[in-house]
N, C-alpha and C. Protein backbone atom coordinates (compact mmCIF):
# COMPACT_ATOMS: atom_id res chain seq x y z
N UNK A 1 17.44 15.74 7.58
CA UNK A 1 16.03 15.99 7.39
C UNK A 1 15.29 15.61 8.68
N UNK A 2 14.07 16.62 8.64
CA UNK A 2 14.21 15.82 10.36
C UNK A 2 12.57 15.28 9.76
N UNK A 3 12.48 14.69 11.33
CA UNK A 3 11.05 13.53 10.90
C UNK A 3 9.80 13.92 10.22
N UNK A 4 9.69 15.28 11.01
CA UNK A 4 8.59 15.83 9.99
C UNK A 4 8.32 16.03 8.61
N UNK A 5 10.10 16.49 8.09
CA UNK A 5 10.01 16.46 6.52
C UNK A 5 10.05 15.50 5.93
N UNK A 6 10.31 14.01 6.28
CA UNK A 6 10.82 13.00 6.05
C UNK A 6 8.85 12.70 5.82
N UNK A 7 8.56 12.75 7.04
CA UNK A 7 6.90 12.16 6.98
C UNK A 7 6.33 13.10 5.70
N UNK A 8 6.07 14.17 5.71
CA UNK A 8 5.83 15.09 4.77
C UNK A 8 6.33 14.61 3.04
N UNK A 9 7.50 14.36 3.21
CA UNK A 9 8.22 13.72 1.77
C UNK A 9 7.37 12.95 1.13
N UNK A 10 6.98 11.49 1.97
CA UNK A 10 6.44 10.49 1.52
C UNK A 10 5.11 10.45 1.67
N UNK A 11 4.60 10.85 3.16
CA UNK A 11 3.37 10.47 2.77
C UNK A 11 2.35 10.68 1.85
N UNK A 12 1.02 10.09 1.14
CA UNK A 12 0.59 10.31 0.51
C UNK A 12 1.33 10.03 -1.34
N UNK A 13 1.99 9.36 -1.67
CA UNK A 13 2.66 9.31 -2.75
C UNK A 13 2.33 8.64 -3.34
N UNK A 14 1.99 8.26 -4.32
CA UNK A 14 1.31 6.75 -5.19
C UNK A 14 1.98 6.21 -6.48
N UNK A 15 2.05 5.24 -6.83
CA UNK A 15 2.94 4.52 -7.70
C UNK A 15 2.23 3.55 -8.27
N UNK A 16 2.33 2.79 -9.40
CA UNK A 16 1.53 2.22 -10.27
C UNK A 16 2.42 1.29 -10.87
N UNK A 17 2.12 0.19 -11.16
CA UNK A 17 2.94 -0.50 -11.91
C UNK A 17 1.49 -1.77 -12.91
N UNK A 18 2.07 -2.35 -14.11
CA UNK A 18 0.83 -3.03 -14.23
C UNK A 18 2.05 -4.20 -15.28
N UNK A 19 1.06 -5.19 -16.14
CA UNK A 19 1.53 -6.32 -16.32
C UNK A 19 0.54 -6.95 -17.03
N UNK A 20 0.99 -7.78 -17.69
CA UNK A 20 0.19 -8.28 -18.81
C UNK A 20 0.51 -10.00 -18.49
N UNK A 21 -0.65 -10.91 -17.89
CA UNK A 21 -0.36 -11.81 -17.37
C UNK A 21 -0.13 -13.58 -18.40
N UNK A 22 1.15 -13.42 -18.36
CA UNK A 22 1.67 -14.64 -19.70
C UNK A 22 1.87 -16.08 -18.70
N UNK A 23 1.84 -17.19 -19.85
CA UNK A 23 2.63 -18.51 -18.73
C UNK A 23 3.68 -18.82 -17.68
N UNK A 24 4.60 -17.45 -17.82
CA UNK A 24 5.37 -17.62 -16.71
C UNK A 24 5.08 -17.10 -15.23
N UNK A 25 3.82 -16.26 -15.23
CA UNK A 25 3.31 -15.73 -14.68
C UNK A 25 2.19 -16.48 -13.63
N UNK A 26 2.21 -17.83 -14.02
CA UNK A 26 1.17 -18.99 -13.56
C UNK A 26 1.62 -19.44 -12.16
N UNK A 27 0.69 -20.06 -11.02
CA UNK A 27 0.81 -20.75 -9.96
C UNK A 27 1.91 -21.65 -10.63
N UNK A 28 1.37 -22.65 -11.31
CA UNK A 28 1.98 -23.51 -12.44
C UNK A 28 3.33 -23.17 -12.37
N UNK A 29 3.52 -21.84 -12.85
CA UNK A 29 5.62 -22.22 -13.33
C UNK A 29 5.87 -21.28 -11.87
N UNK A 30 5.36 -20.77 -11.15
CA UNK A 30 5.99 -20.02 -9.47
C UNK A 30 5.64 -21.18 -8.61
N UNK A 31 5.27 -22.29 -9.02
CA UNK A 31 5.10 -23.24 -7.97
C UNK A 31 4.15 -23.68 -6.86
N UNK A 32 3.74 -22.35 -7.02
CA UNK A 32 2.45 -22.22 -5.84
C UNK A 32 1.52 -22.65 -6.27
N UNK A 33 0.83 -23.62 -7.05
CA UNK A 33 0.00 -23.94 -6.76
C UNK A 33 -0.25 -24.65 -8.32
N UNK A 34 -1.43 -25.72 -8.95
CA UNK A 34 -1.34 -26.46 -9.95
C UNK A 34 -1.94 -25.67 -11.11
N UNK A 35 -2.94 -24.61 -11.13
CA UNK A 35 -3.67 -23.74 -11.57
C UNK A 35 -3.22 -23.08 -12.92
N UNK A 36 -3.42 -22.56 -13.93
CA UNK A 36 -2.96 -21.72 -15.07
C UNK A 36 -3.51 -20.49 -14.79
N UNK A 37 -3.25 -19.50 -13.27
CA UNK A 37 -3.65 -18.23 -12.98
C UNK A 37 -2.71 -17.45 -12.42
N UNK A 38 -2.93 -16.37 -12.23
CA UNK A 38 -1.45 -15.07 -12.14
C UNK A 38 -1.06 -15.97 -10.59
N UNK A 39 -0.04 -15.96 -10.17
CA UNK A 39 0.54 -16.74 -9.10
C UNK A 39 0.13 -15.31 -8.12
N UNK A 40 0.27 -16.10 -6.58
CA UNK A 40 0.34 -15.04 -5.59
C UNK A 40 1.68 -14.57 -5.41
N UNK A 41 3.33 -14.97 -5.00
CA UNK A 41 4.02 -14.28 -5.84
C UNK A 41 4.25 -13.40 -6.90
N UNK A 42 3.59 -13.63 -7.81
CA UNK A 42 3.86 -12.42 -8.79
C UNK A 42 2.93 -11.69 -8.55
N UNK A 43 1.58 -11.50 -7.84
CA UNK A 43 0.75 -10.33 -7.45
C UNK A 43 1.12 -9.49 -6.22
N UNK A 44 2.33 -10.44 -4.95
CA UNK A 44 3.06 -9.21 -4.54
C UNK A 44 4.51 -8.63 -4.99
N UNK A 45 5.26 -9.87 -6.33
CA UNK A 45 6.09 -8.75 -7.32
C UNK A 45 5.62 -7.36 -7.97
N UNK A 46 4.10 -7.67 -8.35
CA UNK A 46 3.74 -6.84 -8.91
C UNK A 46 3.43 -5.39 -7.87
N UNK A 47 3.09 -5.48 -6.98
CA UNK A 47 2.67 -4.60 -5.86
C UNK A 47 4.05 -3.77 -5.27
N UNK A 48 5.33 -4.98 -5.00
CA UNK A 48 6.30 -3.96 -4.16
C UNK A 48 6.51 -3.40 -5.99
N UNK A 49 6.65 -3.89 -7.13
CA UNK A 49 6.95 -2.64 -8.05
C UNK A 49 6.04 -1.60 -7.89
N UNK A 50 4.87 -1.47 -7.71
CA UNK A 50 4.27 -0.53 -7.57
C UNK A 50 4.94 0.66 -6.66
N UNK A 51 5.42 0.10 -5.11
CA UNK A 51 5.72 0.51 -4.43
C UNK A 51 7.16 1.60 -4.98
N UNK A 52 7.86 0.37 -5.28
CA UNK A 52 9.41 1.12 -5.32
C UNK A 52 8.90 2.27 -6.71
N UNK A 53 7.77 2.00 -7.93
CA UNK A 53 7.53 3.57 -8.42
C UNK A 53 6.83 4.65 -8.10
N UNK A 54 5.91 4.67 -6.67
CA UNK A 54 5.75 5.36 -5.87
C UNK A 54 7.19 6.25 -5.46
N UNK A 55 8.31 5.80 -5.13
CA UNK A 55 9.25 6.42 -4.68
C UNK A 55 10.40 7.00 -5.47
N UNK A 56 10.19 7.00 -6.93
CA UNK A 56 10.87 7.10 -7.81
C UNK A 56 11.91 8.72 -7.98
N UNK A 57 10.30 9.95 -7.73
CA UNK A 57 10.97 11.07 -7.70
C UNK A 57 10.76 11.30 -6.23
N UNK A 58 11.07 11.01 -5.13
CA UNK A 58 11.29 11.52 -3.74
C UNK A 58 12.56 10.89 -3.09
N UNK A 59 12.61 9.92 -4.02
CA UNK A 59 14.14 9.24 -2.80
C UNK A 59 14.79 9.68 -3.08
N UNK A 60 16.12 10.30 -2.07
CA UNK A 60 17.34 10.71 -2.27
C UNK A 60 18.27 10.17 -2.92
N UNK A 61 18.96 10.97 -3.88
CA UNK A 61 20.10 9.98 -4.63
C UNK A 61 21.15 9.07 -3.04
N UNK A 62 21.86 8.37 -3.08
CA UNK A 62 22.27 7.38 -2.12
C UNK A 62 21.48 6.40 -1.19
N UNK A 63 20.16 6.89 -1.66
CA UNK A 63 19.45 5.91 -0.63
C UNK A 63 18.68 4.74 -1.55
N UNK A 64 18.08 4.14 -0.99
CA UNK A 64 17.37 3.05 -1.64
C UNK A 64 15.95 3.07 -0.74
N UNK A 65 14.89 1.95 -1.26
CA UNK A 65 14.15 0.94 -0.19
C UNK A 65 14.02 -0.07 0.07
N UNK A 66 13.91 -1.15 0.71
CA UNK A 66 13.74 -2.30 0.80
C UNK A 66 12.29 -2.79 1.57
N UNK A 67 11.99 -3.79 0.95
CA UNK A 67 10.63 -4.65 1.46
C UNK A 67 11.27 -5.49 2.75
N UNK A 68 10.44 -4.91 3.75
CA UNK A 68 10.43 -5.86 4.92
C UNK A 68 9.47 -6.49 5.40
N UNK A 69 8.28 -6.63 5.03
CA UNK A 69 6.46 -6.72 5.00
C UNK A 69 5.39 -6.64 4.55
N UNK A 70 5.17 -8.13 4.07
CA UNK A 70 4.05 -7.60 2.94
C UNK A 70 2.70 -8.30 3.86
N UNK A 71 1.69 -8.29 3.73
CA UNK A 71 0.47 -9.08 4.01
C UNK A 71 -0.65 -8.31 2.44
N UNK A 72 -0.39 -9.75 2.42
CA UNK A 72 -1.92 -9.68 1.64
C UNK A 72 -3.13 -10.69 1.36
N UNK A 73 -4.06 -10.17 0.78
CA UNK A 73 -4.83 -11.03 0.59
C UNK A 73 -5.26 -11.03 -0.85
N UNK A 74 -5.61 -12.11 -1.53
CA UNK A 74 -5.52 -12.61 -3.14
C UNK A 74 -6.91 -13.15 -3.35
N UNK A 75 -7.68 -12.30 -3.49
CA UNK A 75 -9.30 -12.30 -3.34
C UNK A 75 -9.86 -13.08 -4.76
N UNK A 76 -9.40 -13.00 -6.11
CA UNK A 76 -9.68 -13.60 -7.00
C UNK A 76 -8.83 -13.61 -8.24
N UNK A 77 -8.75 -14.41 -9.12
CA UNK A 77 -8.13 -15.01 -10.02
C UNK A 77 -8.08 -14.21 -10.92
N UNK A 78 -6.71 -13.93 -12.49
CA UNK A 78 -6.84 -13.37 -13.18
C UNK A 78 -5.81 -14.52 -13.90
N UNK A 79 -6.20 -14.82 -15.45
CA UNK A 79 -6.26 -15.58 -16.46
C UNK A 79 -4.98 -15.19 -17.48
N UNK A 80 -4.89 -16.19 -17.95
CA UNK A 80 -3.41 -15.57 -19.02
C UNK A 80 -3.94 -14.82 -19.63
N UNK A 81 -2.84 -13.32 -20.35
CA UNK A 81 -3.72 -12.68 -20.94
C UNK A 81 -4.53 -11.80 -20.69
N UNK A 82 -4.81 -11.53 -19.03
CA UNK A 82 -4.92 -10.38 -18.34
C UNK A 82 -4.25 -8.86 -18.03
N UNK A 83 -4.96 -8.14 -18.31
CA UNK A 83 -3.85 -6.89 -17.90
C UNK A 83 -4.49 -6.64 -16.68
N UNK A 84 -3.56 -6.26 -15.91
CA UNK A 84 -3.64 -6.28 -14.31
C UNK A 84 -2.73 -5.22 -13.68
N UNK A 85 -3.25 -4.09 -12.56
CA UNK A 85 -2.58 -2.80 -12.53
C UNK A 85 -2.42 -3.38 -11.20
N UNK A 86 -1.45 -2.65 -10.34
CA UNK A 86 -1.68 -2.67 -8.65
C UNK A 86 -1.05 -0.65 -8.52
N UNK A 87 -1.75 -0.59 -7.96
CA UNK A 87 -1.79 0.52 -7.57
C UNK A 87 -1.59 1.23 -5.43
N UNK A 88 -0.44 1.74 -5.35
CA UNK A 88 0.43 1.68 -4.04
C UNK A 88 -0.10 3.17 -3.73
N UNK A 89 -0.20 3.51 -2.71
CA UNK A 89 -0.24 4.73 -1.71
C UNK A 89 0.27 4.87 -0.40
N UNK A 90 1.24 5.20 -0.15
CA UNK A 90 1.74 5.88 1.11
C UNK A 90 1.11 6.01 2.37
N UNK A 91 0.36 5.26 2.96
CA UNK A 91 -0.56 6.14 3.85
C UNK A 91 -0.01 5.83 5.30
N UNK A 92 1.38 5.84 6.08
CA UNK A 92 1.77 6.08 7.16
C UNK A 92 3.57 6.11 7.00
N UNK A 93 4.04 6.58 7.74
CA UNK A 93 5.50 6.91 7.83
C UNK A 93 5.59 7.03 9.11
N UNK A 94 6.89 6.15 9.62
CA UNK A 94 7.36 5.79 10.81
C UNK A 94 8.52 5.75 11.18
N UNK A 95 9.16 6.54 11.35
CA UNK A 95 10.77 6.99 11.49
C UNK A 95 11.03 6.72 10.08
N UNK A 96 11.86 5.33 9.67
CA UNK A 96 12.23 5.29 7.94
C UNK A 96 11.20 4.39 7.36
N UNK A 97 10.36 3.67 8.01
CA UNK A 97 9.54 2.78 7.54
C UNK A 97 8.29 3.53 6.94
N UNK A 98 8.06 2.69 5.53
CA UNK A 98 6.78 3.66 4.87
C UNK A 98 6.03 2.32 4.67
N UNK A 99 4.67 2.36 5.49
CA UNK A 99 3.60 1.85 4.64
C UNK A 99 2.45 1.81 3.28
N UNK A 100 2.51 1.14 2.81
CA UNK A 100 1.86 1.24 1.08
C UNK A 100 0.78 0.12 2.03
N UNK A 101 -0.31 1.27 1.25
CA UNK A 101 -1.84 0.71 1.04
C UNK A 101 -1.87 -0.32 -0.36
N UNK A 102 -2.20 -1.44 -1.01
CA UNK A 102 -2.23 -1.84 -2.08
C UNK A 102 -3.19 -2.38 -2.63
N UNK A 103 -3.68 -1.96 -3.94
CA UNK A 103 -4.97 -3.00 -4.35
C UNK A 103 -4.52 -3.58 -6.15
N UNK A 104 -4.92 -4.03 -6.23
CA UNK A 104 -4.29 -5.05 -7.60
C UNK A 104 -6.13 -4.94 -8.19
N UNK A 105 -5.78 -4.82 -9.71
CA UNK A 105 -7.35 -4.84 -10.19
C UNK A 105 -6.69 -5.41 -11.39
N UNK A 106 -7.91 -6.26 -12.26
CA UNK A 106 -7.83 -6.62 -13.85
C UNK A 106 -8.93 -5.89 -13.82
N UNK A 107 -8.86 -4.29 -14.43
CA UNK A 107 -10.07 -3.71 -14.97
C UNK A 107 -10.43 -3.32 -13.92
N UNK A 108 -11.66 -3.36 -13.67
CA UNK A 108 -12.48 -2.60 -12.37
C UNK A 108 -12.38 -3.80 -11.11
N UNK A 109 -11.87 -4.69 -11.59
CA UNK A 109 -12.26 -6.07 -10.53
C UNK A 109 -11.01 -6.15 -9.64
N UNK A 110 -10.95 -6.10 -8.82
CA UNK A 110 -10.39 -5.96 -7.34
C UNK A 110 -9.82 -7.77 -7.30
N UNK A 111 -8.73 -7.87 -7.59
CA UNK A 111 -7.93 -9.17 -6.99
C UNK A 111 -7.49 -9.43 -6.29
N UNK A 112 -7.05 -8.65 -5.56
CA UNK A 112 -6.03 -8.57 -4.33
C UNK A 112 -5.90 -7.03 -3.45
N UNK A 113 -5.44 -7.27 -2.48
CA UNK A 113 -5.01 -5.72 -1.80
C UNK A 113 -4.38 -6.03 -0.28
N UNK A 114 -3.82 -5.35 0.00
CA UNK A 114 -2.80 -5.76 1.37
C UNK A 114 -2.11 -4.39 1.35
N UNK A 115 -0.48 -4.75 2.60
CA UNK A 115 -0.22 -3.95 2.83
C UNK A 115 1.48 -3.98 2.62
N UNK A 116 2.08 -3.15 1.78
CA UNK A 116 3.77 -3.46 1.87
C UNK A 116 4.75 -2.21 3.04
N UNK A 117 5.61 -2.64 3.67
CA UNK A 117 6.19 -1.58 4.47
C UNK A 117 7.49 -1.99 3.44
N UNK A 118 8.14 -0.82 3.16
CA UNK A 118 9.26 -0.87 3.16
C UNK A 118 10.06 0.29 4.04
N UNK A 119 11.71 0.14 3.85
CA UNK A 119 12.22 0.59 4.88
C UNK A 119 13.48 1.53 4.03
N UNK A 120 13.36 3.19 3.84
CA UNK A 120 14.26 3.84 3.47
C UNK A 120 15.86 3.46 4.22
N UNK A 121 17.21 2.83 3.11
CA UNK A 121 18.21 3.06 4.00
C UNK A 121 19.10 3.56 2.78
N UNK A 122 20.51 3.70 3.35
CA UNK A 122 21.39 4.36 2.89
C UNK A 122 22.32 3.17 2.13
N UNK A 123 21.97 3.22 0.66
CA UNK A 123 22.39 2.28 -0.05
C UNK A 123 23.54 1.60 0.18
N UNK A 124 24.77 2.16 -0.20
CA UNK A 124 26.29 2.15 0.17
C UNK A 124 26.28 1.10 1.75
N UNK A 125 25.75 1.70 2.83
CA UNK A 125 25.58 0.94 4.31
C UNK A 125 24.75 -0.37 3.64
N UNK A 126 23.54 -0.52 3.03
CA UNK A 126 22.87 -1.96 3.19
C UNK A 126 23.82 -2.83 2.45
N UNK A 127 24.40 -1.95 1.15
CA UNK A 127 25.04 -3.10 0.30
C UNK A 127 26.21 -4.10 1.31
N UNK A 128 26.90 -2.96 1.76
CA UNK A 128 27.95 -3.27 2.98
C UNK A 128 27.54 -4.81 3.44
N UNK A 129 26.49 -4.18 4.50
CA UNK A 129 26.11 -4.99 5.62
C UNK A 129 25.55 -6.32 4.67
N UNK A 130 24.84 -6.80 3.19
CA UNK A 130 24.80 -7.74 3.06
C UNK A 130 25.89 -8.37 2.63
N UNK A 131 26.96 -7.87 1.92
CA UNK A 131 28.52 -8.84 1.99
C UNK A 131 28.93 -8.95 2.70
N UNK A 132 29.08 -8.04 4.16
CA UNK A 132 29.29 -8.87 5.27
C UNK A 132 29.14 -9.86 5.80
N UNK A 133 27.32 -10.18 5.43
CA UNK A 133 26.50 -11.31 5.72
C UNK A 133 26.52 -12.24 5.22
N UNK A 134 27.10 -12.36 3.54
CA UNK A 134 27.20 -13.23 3.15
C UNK A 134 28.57 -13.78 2.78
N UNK A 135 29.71 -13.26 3.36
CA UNK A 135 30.78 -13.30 3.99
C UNK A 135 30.52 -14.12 4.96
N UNK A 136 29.88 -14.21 5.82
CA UNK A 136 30.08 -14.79 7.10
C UNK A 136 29.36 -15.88 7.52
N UNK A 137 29.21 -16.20 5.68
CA UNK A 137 27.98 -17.58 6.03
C UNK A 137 28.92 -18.68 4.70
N UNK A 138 30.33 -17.84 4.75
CA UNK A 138 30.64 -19.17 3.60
C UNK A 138 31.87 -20.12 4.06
């Protein structure tokens, strides 16, 4: 595929994922922090899922993606018992690297938003290369 169709494939694609925010879901039990509110961890779990269902019907069977970059920012709090969406868009492609635009809402209210890259590879090769790696660390 050459780069153009590859850019063409992805860009623009959007993916959704959402969550219903319970006690395990707390600063409290992810550690981050003493609080009974959705952890920042689980608001960028919740986001690369967004991401990887953005890519659901475009990735090639043998390939995968992986998260190599997230930045975000965690603008305000959401309460146990929250339903909370994050919502991903495509908006650059860079040889295999795809950037996701991200914003996280409870309802209309904006919690968070940042940016995830992940990186299209060829499943079979990454699995490889991490038993190699972890081969070579025992």
């Amino acid at each position: 595929m050459s780069p153009e169709q590859f850019s063409e494939k992805y860009l623009g694609v959007v993916g959704m994922s959402g969550m219903s925010v319970r006690q395990g879901d707390t600063a409290i039990a992810h550690g981050s922090g003493d609080v009974p509110v959705l952890a920042t961890p689980q608001v960028i779990a919740l986001a690369e899922s967004a991401t990887v269902a953005a890519l659901l019907e475009c990735i090639e069977q043998g390939e995968t993606s992986v998260g190599i970059r997230v930045e975000f920012d965690h603008i305000s709090t959401a309460s146990i018992g929250a339903e909370v969406r994050a919502i991903a868009t495509c908006t650059k492609v860079e040889n295999n690297r795809l950037t996701f635009e991200i914003e996280v809402h409870e309802q209309e209210r904006l919690i968070a938003r940042g940016l995830v890259i992940r990186a299209v590879v060829d499943r079979v090769s990454f699995l490889a290369k991490a038993a190699a790696q972890s081969l070579s660390h025992q």
